[in-house]
Protein backbone atom coordinates (compact mmCIF):
# COMPACT_ATOMS: atom_id res chain seq x y z
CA UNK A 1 0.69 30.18 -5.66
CA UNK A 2 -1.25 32.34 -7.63
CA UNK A 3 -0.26 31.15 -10.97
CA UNK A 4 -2.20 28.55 -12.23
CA UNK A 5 -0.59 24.89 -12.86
CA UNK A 6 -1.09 22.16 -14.77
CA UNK A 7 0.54 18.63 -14.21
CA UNK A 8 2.08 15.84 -16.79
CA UNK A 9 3.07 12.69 -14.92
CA UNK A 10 5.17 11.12 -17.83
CA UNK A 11 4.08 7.06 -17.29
CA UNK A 12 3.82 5.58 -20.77
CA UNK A 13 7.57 3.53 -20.36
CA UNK A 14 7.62 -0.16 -19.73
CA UNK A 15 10.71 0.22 -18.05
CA UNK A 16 12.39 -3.18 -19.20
CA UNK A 17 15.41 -3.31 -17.00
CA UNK A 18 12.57 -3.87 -14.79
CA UNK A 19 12.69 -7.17 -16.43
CA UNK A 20 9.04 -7.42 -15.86
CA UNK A 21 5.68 -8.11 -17.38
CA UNK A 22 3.97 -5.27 -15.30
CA UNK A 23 4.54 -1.74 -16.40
CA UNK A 24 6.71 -0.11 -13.71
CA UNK A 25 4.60 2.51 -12.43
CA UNK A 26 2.81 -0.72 -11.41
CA UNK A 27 5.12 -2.24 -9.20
CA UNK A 28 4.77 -1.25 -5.49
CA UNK A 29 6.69 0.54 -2.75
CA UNK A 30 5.28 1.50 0.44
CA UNK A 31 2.45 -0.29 0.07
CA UNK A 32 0.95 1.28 -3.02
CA UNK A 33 1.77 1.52 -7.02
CA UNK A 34 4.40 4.26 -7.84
CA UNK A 35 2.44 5.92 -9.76
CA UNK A 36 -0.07 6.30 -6.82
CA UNK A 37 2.52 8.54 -4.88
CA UNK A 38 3.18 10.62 -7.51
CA UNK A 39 -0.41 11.03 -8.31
CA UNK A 40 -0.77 11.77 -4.67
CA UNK A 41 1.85 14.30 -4.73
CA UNK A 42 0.78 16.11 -7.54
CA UNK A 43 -2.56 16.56 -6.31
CA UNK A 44 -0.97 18.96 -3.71
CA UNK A 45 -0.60 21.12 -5.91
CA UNK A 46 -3.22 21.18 -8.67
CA UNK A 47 -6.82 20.26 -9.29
CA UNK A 48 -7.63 16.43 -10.64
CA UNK A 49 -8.62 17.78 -14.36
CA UNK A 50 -5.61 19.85 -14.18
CA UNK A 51 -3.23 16.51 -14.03
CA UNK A 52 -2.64 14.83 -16.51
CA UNK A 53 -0.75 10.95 -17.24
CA UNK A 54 0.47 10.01 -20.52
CA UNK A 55 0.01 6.62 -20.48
CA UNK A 56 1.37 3.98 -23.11
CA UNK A 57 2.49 0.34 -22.01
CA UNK A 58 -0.72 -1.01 -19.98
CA UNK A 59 -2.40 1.98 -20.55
CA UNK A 60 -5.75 0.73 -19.02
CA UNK A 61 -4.16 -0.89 -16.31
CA UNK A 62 -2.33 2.10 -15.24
CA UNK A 63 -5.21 4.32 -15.16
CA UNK A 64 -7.53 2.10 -13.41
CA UNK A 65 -5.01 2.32 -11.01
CA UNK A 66 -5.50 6.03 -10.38
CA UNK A 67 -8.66 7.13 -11.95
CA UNK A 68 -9.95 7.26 -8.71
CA UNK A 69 -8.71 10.48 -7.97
CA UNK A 70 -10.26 12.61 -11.31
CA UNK A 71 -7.16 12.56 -12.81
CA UNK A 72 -7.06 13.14 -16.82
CA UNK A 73 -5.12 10.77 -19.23
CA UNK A 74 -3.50 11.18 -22.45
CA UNK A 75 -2.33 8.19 -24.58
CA UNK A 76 1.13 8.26 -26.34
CA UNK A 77 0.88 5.11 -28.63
CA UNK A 78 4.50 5.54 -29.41
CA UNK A 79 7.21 6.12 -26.80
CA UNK A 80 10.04 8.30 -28.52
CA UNK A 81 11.65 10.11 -25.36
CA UNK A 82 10.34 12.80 -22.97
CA UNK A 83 10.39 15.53 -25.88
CA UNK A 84 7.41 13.51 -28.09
CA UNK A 85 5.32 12.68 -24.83
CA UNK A 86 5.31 16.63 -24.31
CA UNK A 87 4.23 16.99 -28.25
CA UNK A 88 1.73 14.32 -27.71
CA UNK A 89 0.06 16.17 -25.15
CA UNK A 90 0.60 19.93 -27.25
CA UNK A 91 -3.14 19.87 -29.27
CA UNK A 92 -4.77 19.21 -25.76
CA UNK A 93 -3.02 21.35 -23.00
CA UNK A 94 -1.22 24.23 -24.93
CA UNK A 95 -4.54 26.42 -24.20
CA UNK A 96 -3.91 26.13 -20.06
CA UNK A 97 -2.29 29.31 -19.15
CA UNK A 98 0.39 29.36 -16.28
CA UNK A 99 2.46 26.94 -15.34
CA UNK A 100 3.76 23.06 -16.34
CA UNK A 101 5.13 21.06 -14.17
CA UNK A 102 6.78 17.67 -15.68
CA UNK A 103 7.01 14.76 -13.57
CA UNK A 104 7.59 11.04 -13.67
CA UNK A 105 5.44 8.71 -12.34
CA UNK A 106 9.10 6.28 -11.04
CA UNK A 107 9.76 8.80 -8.97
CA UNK A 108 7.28 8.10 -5.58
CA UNK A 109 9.65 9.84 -2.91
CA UNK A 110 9.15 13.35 -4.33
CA UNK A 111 7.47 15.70 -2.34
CA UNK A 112 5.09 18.61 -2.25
CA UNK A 113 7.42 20.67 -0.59
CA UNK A 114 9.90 19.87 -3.23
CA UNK A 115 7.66 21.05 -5.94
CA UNK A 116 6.60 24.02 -4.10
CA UNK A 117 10.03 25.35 -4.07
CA UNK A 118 10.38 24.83 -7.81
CA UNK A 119 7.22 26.67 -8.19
CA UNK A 120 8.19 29.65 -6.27
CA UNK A 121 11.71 29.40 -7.97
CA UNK A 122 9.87 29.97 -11.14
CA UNK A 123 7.68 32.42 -9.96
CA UNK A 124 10.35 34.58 -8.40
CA UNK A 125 12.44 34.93 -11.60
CA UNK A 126 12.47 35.51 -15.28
CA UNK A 127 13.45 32.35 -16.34
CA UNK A 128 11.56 30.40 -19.35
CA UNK A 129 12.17 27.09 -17.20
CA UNK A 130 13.24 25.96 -13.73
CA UNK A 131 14.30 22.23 -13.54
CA UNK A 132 15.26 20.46 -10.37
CA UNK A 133 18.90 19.07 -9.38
CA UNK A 134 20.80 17.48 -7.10
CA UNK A 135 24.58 16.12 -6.75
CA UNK A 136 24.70 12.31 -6.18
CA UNK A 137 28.15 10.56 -5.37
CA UNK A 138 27.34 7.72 -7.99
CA UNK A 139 25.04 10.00 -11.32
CA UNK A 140 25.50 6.74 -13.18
CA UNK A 141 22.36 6.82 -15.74
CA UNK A 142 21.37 10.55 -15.07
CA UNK A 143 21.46 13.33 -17.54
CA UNK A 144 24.44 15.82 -16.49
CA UNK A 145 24.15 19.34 -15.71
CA UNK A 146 26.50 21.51 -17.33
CA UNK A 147 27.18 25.17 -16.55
CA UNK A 148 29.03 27.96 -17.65
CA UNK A 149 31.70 29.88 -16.17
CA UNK A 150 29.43 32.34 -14.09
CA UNK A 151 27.29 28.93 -13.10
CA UNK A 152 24.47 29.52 -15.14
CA UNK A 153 22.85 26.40 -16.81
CA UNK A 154 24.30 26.52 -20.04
CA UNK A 155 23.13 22.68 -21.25
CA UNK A 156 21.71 19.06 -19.98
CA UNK A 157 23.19 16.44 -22.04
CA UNK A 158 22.16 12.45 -21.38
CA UNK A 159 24.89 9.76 -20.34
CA UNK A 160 24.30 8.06 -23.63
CA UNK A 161 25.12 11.43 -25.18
CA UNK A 162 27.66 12.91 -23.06
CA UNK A 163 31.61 12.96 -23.11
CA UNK A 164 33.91 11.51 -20.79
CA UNK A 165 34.59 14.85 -19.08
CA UNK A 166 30.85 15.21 -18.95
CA UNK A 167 30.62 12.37 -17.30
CA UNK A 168 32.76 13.26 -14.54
CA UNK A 169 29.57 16.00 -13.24
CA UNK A 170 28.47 15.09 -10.45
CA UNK A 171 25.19 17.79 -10.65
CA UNK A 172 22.87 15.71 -12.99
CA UNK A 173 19.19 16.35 -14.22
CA UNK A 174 16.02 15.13 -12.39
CA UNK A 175 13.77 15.20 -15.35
CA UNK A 176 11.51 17.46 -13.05
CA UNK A 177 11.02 20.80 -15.23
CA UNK A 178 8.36 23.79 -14.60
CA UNK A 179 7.63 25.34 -17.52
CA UNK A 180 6.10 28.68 -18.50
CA UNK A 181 3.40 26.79 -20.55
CA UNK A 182 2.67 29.39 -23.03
CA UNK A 183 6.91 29.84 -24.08
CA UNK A 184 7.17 25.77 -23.98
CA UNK A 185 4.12 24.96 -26.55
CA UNK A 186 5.55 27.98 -28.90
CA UNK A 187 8.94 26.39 -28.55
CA UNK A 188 9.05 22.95 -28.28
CA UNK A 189 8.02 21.78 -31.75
CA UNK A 190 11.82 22.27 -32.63
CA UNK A 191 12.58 19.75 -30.72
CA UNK A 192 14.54 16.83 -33.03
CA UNK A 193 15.92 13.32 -32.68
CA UNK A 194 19.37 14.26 -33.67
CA UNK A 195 21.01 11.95 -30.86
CA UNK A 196 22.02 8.37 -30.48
CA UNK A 197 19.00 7.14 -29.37
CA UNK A 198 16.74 8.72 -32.03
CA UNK A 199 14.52 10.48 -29.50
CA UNK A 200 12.93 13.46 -28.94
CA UNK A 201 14.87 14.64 -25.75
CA UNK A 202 13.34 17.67 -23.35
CA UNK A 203 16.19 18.58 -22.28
CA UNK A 204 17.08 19.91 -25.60
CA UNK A 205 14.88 23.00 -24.26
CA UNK A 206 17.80 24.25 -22.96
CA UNK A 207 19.28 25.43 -26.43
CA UNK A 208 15.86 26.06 -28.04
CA UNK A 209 14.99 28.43 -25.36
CA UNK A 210 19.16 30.21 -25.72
CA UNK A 211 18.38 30.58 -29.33
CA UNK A 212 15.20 32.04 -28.46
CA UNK A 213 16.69 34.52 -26.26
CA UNK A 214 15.74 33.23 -22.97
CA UNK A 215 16.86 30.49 -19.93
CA UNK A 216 16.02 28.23 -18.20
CA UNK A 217 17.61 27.76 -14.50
CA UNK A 218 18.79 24.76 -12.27
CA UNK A 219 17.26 24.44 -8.77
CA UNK A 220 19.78 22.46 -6.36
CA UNK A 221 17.46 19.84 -4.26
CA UNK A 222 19.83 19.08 -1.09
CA UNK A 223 17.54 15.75 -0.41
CA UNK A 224 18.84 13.64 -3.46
CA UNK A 225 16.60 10.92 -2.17
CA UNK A 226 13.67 12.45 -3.35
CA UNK A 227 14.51 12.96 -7.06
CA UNK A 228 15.21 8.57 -7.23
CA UNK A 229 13.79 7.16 -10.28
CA UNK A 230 13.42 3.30 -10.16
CA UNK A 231 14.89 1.21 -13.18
CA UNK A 232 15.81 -2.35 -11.31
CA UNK A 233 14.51 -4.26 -8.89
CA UNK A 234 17.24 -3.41 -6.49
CA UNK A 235 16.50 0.54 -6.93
CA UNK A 236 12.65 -0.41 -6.27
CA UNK A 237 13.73 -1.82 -2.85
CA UNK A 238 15.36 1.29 -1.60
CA UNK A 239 12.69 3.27 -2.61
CA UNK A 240 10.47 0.98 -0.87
CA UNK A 241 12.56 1.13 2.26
CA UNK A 242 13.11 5.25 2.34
CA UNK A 243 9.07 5.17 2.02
CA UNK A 244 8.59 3.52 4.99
CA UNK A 245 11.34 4.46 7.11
CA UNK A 246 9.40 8.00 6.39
CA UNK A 247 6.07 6.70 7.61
CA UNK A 248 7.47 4.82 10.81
CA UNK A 249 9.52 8.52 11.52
CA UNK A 250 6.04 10.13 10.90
CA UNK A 251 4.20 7.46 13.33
CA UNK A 252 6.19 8.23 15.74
CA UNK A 253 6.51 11.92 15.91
CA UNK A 254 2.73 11.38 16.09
CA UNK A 255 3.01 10.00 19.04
CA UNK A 256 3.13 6.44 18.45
CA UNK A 257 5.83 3.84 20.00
CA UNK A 258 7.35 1.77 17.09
CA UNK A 259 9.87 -0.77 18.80
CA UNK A 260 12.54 -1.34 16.33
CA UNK A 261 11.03 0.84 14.02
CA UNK A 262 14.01 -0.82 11.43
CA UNK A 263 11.74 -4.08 11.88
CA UNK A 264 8.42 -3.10 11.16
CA UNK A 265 6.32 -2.95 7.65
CA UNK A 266 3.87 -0.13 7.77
CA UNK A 267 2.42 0.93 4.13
CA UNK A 268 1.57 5.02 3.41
CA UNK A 269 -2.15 4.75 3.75
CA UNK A 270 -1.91 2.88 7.15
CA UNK A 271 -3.22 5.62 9.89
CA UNK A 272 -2.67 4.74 13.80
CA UNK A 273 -3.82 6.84 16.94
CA UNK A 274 -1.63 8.30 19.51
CA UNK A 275 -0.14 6.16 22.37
CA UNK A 276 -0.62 3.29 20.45
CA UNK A 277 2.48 0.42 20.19
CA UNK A 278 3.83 -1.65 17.51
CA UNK A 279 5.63 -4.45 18.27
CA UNK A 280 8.82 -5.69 16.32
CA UNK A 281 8.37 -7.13 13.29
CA UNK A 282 4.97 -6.19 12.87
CA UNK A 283 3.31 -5.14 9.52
CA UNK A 284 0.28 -2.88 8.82
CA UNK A 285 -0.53 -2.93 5.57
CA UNK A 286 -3.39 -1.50 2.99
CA UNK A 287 -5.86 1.16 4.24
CA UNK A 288 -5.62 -0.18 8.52
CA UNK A 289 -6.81 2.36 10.41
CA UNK A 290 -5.62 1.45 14.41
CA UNK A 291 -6.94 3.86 17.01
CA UNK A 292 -5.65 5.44 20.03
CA UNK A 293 -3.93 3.06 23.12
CA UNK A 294 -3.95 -0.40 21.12
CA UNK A 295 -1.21 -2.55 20.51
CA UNK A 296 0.26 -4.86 17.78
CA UNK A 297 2.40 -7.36 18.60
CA UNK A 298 5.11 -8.85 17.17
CA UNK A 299 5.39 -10.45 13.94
CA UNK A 300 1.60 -9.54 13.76
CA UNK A 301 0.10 -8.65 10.80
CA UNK A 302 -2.71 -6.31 10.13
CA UNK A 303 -4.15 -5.80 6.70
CA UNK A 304 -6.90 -3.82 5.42
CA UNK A 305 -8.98 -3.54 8.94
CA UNK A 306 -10.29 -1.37 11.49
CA UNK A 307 -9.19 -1.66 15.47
CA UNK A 308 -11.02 1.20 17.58
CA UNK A 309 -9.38 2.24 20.74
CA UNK A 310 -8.01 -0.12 23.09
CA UNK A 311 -7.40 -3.06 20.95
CA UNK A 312 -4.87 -5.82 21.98
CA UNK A 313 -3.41 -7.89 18.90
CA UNK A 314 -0.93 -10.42 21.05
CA UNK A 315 1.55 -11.40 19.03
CA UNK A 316 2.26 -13.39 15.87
CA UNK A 317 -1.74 -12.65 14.77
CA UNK A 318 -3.22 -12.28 11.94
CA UNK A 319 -5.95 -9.75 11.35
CA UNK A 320 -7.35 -9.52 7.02
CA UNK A 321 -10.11 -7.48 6.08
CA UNK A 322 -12.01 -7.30 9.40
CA UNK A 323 -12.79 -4.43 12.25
CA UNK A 324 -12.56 -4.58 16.12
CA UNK A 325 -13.88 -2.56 18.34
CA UNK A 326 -13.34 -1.15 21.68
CA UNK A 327 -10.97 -3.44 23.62
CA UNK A 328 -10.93 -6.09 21.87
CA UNK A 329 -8.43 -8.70 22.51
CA UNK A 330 -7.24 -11.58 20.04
CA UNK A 331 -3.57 -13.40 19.95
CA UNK A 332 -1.52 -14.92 20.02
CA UNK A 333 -1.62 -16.84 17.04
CA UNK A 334 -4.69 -15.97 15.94
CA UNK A 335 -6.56 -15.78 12.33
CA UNK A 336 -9.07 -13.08 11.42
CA UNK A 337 -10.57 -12.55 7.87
CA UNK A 338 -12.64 -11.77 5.48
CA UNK A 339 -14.67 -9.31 7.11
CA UNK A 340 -15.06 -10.90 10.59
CA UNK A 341 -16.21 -8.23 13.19
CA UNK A 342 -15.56 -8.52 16.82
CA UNK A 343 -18.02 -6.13 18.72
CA UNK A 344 -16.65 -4.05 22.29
CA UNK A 345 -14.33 -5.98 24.53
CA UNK A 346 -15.02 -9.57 22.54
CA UNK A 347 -11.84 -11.95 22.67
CA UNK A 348 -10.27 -13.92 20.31
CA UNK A 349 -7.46 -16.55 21.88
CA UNK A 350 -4.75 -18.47 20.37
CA UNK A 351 -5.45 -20.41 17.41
CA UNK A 352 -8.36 -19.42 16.95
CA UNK A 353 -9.60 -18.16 13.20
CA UNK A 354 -12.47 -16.10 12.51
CA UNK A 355 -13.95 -15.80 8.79
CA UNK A 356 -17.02 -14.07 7.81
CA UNK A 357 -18.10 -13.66 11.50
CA UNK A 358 -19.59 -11.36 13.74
CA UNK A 359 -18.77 -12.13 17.30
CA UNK A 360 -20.89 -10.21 20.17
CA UNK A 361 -19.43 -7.70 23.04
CA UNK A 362 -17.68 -9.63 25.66
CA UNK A 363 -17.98 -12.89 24.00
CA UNK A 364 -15.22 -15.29 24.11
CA UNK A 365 -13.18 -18.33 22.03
CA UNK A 366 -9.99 -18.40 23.80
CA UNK A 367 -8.65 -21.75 22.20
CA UNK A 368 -8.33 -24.01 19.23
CA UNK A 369 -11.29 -22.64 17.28
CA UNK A 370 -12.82 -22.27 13.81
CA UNK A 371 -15.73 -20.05 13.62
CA UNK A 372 -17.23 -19.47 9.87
CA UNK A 373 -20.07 -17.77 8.62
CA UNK A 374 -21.27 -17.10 12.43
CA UNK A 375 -23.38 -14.54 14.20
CA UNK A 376 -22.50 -15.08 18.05
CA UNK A 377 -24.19 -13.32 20.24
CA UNK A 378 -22.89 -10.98 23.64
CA UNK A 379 -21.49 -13.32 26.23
CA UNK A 380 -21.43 -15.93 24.38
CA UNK A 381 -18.42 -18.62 25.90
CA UNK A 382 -17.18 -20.92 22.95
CA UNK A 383 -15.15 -23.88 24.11
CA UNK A 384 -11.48 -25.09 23.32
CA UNK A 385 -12.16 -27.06 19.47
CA UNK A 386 -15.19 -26.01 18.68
CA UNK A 387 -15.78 -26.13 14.83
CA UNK A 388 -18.73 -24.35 12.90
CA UNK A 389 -19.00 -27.10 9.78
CA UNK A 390 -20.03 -24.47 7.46
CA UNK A 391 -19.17 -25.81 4.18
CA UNK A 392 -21.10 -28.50 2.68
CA UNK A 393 -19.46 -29.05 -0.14
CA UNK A 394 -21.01 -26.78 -2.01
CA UNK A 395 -22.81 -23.81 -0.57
CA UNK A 396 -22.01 -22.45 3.03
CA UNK A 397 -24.45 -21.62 5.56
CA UNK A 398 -24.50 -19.79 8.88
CA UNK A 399 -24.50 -20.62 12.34
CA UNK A 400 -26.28 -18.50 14.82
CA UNK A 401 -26.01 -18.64 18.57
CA UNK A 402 -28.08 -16.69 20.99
CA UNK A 403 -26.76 -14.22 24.19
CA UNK A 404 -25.16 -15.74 26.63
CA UNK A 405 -25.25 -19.53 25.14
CA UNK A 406 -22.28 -21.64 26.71
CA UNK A 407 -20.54 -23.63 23.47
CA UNK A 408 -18.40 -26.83 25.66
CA UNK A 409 -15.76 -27.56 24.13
CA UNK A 410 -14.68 -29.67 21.31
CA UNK A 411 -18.38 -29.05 20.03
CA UNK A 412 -19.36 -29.55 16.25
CA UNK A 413 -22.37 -26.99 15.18
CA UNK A 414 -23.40 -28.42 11.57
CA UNK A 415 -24.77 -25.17 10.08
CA UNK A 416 -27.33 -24.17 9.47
CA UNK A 417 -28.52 -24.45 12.46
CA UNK A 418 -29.48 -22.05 15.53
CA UNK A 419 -28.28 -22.27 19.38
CA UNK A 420 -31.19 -20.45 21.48
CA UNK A 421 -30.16 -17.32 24.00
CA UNK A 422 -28.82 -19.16 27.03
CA UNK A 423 -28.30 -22.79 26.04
CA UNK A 424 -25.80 -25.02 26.85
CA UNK A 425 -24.24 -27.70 24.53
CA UNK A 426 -22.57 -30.47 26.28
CA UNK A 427 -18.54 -30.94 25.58
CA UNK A 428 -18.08 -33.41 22.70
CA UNK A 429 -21.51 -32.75 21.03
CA UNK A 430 -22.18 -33.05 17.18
CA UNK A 431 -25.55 -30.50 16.77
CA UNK A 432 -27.59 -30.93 13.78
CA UNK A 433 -30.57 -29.25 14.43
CA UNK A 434 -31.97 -26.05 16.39
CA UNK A 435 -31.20 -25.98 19.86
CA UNK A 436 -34.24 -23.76 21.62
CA UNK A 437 -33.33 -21.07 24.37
CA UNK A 438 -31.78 -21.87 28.14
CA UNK A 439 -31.71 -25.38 26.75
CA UNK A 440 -29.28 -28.04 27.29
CA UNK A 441 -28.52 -30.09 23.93
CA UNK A 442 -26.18 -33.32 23.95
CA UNK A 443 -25.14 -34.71 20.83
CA UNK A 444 -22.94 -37.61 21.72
CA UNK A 445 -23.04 -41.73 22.09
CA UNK A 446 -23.13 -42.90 25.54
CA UNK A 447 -20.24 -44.44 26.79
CA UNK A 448 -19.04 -47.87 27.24
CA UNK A 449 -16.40 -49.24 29.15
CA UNK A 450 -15.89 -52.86 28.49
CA UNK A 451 -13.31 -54.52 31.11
CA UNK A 452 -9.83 -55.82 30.18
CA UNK A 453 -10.74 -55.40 26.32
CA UNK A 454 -7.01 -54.00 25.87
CA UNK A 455 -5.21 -57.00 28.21
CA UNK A 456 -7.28 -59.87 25.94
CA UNK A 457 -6.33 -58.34 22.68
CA UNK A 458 -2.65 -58.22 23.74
CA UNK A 459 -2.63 -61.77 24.72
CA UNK A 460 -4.44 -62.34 21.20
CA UNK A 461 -1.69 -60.84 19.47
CA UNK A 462 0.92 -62.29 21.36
CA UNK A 463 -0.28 -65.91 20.72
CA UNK A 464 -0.38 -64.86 17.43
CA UNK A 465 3.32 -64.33 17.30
């Protein structure tokens, strides 16, 4: 594509059959805001300052959202139809030569192959304007197509507009137009609100450029799917479930093993190596990245974290802003989060939860754990109920423990405080203070047994009665 192109992603709408605080290019599917995937999209095809939103409701919201990627914004204060968010943007791009392509930032399951095709239909022809269609079996709230008798786009006329025969077309209008940028600036100042709505209506092109002695021309989309705009709640959850039937298809051809891929929850920018398998029910969500040969159990979920090859997530786990590397094992039932890091072949067992901890290669806490704010060292063994006490009430502080340092269970480590390289602490210990290396510390009351105690207070009670 030699011509050059610019990009308006129309996103200034509330969209209040949303029925909804949050602008709709907001609200998510797949993982991510709709306007992300459009933004995403577009970028396939043009340059960051060559794509520009025109933002309204939320406008700061929705371009923190995506200013990220370079994009450009242009603010229309006052949303009066597709037409006026065109003129609002006429004093800043009508000096880009080539091409203008007009998307919608509710419309995430477009793709760049899509808008490739409507580029090269443009390109190949004389046309003034190629706009994408499609033929849905339902085009309830779309814009019709209407043609003449040799099939040539003779006008696009809105439902609120349009007749009962034209109602009856099943062909409607995507909204999706490329433009020859230099005929659309010259032209589309004519552009009126002589309809029901009072708007200023793009697809009143279609006439301008007739009068004007040129066309524009339809281009049939066979995938309908991906020209979907999102009005309701229910239309949001399609969306959201064609998105990520996409990525699990996409996984898989990969070369990963999704069982029941209708189960699972995997979001777009979730990346996972080959031979790798997700278990039913599983989600990956945010920016995971899972490497090559791992696995993910069922009904785990993994959010925002790093596993390097090999990893083992048994199921029903919970993994949040954290990264594991090489085999690393943790499940079932486990808890890992805010940035806990489990170094090569370290294991995590069943109820067990990690927060704001680095655990050392080969160490292990197989059982009824809470480790917080903790740097444990390689080899480390930490016994069944062991509790860091980081929290005391108002700051937290860290608990260290050396190589190799043997944790018995049901131990309490008051942080701060230090276990040496090779210590032991006894089962049942409270440590307060600093246990030096290839110690033993004991931090417990020494028992007493005293002799029928139980059988004397029974007869107590019973004389009682």
């Amino acid at each position: 594509m030699e011509t050059p192109i610019t990009v308006v992603i129309l996103a200034a709408g509330l969209g209040t059959r949303m029925k909804s605080k949050q602008a709709k290019v907001l609200h998510q599917a797949g993982g991510m805001p709709l306007i992300e995937h459009i933004v995403g999209t577009a970028l396939a095809l043009a340059p960051p300052e060559r794509i520009f939103l025109v933002v309204g409701h939320q406008a700061g919201e929705v371009q923190a959202a995506v200013a990220h990627h370079g994009v450009q914004f242009i603010v229309q204060a006052e949303q009066r139809g597709t037409g006026h968010a065109l003129l609002v943007c006429r004093e800043r791009l009508s000096g880009l030569p080539g091409h203008l392509l007009v998307l919608y930032g509710d419309c995430p399951l477009l793709t760049p192959g899509a808008l490739r095709q409507l580029v090269e239909a443009q390109e190949q022809g004389e046309a003034a304007a190629t706009v994408i269609t499609t033929v849905l079996e339902d085009p309830t709230g779309y814009g019709r197509i209407l043609r003449n008798e040799s099939g040539r786009l003779q006008a696009i006329v809105e439902q609120k507009d349009a007749t009962p025969e034209q109602l009856a077309e099943r062909e409607i209008n995507s909204g999706i137009y490329c433009f020859r940028a230099g005929l659309l600036w010259e032209q589309i100042g004519e552009i009126q609100p002589h309809n029901v709505a009072r708007e200023y209506y793009l697809t009143d092109m279609v006439d301008i450029f007739h009068r004007a002695g040129h066309f524009m021309q339809p281009l049939v989309l066979a995938d309908s799917s991906e020209v979907l705009g999102i009005n309701t709640r229910a239309e949001l959850a399609l969306v959201d479930r064609i998105l990520r039937e996409r990525k699990a298809r996409q996984l898989m051809l990969d070369g990963v093993t999704i069982e029941k891929p209708e189960t699972v929850t995997i979001d777009a920018g979730v990346t996972v190596g080959m031979d790798s398998v997700i278990g039913p029910f599983a989600q990956l969500l945010g920016h995971t990245a899972i490497g090559e040969d791992c696995r993910v159990g069922a009904c785990s979920i993994v959010r925002d974290s790093r596993l390097a090859a090999g990893v083992q997530v048994a199921p029903f786990t919970m993994v949040d802003s954290s990264e594991l590397e090489t085999g690393v094992r943790v499940g079932p039932y486990a808890r890992l989060r805010m940035s806990a890091h489990l170094e090569a072949g370290a294991v995590v067992g069943n109820f067990v939860e990690v927060k704001k901890s680095r655990i050392g290669a080969k160490a292990k806490s197989q059982h009824l754990a809470y480790l917080g704010d903790a740097n444990i060292g390689k080899g480390v063994n930490v016994g069944a109920g062991t509790i860091t006490c980081n929290y005391d009430g108002e700051r937290k502080h860290p608990t260290i423990i050396g190589d190799g340092a043997f944790i018995g269970s049901n131990s309490t480590l008051v942080a701060p405080v230090e276990i040496g390289a090779g210590s032991y602490v006894a089962a049942g210990s409270v440590i307060t203070e600093n246990v030096p290396p290839d110690a033993l510390a004991l931090g417990r009351a020494r028992q007493v047994v005293k002799e029928e105690w139980a059988k004397k207070r029974k007869a107590a009670a019973e004389t009682r009665t």
